[in-house]
Protein backbone atom coordinates (compact mmCIF):
# COMPACT_ATOMS: atom_id res chain seq x y z
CA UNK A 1 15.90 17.27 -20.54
CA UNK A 2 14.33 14.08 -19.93
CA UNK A 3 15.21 11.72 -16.44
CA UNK A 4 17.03 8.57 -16.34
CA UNK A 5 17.06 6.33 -14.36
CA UNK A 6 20.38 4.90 -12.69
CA UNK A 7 21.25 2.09 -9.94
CA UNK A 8 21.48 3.21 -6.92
CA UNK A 9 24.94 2.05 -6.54
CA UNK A 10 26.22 4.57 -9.81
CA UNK A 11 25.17 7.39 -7.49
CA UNK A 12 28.07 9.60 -6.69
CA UNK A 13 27.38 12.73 -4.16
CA UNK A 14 28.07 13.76 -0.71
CA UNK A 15 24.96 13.50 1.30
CA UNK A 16 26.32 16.47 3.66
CA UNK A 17 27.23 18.73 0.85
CA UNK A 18 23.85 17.68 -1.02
CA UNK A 19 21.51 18.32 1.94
CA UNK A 20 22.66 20.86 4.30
CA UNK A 21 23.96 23.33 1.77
CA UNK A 22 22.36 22.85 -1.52
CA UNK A 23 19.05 21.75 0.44
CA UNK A 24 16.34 19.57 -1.00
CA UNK A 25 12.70 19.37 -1.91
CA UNK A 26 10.21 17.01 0.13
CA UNK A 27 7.45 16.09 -2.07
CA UNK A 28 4.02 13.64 -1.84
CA UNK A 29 1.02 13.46 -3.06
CA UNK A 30 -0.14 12.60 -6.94
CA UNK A 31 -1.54 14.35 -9.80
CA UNK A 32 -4.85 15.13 -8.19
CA UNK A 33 -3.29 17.28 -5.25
CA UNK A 34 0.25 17.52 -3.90
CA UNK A 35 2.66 19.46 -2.43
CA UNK A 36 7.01 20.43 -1.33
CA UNK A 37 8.62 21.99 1.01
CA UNK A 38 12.57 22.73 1.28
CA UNK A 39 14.45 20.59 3.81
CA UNK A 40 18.16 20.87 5.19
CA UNK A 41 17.73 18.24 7.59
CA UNK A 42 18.35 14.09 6.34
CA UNK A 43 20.14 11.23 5.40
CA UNK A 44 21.32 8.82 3.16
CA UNK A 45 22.39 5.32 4.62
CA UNK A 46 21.37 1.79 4.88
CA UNK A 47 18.51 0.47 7.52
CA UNK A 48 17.75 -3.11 7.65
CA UNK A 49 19.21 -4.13 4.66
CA UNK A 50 17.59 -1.71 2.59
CA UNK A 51 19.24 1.82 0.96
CA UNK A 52 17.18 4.32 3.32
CA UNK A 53 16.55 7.70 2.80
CA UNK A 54 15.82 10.04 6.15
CA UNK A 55 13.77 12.97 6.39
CA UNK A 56 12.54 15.18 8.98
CA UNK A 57 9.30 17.23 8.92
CA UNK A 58 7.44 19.78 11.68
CA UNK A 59 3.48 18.74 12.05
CA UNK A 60 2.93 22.18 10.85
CA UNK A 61 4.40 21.71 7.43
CA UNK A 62 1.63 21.25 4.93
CA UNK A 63 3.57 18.65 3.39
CA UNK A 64 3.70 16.26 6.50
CA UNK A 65 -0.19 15.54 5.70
CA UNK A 66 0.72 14.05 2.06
CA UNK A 67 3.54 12.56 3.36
CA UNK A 68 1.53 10.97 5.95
CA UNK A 69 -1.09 10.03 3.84
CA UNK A 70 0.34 7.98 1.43
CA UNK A 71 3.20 5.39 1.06
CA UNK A 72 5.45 6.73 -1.19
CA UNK A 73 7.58 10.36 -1.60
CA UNK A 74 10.21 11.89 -3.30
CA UNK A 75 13.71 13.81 -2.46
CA UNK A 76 14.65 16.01 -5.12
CA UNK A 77 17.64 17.81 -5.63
CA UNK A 78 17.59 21.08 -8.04
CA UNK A 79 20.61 22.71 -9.29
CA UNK A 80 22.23 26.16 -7.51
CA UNK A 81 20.09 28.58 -10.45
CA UNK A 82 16.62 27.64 -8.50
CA UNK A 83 17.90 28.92 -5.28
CA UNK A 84 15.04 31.39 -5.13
CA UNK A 85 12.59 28.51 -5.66
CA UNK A 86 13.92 26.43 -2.97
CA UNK A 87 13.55 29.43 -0.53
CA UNK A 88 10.25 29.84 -1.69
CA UNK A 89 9.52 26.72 -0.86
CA UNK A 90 10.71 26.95 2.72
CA UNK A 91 8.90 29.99 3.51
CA UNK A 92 5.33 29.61 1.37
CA UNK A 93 2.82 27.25 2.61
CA UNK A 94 0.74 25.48 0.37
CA UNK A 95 -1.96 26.09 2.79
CA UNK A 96 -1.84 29.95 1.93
CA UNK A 97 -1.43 30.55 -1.65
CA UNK A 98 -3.36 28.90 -4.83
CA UNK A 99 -0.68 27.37 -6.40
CA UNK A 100 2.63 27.19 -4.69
CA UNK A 101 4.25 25.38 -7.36
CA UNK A 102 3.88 28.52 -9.50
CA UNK A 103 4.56 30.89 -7.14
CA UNK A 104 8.27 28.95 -7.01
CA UNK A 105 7.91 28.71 -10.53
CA UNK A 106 8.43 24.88 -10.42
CA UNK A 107 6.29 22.07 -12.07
CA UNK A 108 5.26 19.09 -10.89
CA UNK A 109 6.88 15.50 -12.26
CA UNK A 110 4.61 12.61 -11.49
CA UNK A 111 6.42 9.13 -11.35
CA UNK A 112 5.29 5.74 -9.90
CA UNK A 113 1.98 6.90 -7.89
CA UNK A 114 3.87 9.78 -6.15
CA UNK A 115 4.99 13.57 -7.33
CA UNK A 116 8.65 15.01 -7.31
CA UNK A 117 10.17 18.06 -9.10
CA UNK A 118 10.56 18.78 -13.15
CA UNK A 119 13.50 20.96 -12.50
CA UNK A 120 15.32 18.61 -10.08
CA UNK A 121 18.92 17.48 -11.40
CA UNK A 122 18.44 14.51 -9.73
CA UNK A 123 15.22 12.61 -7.54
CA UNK A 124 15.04 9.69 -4.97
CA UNK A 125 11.58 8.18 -5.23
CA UNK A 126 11.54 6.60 -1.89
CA UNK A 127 8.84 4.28 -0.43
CA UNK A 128 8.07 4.46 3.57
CA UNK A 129 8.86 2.19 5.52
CA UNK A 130 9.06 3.68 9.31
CA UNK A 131 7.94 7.09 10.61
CA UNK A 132 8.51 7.95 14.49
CA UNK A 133 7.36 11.45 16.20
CA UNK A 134 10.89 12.98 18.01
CA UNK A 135 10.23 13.68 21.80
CA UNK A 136 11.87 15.37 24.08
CA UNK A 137 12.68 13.25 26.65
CA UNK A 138 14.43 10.76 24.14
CA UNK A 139 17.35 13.73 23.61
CA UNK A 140 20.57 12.66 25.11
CA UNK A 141 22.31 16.22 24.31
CA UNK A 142 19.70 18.59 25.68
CA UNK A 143 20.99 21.44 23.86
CA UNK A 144 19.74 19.63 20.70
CA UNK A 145 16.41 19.99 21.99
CA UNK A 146 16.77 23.74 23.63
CA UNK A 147 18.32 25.04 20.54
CA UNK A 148 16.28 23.26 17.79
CA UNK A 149 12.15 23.23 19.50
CA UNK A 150 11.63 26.31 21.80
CA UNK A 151 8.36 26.05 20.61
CA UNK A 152 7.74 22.40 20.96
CA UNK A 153 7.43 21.18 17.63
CA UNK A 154 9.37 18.25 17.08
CA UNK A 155 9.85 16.86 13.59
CA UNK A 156 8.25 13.10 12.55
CA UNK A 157 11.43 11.19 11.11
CA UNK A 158 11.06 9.26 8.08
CA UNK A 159 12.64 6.10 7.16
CA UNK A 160 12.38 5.34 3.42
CA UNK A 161 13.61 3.01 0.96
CA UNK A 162 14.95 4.54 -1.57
CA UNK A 163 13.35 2.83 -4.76
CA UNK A 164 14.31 4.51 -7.60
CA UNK A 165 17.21 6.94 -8.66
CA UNK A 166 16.55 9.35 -11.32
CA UNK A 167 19.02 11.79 -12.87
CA UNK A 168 19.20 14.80 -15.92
């Protein structure tokens, strides 16, 4: 099934229901090289006038480099039957295997200069707009920090415009 694309305002989900517990793929890059990872962690809002996107990544994730290095990524959002895939995805490194997008049994979808996820029921092709390392001396509930970085490997947050909406 083929995606189309709707406004932005059509969309009808529950960000907390979409993200924590059905979880999401992070993807960058373009059809040269690119690479996802699963994420639980983000948001869906509005930031100076713009419909904004958040997402969190550890510098260790593979996929912070493609995110980093260019302007544009994807959120996409896969229905409950690619489960496995999305664990896959949280637990196999690009880094270490040939091709991870096999190994979850996924296939890439390229769309406007950036890569997001065939199987996804729905994608938000988002463009970057503000990225800001989290440090520890900025946490006002310390627990947040104890809890969350024992090792000391604070996520880069992502603000994105959200540019496009696609759906299945």
């Amino acid at each position: 099934m083929a995606f189309k694309e709707i406004a932005i305002e059509d969309l009808q989900l529950n960000p907390f229901q979409k993200i924590s517990r059905q979880w999401m793929l992070i993807t960058a890059g373009d059809e040269l090289e690119s690479n996802t990872m699963t994420a639980s962690w983000g948001g869906l809002g509005i930031m100076w006038g713009k419909n904004v996107a958040t997402a969190y990544i550890r510098p260790q994730r593979y996929t912070k480099e493609f995110v980093d290095n260019n302007d544009m990524f994807t959120l996409s959002f896969l229905p409950e039957e690619k489960r496995e895939a999305l664990n896959i995805c949280g637990r196999v490194s690009g880094r270490d295997v040939e091709d991870k997008w096999a190994e979850a049994g996924l296939h890439p979808y390229y769309v406007d200069g950036t890569t997001a996820v065939e199987e996804a029921e729905m994608v938000l092709v988002c463009k970057k707009l503000y990225a800001q390392e989290m440090y520890p001396e900025c946490f006002i509930e310390t627990e947040c920090d104890t809890k969350w970085y024992p090792q000391a490997d604070y996520h880069t947050m992502y603000i994105a415009e959200i540019v496009k909406v696609l759906v299945k």
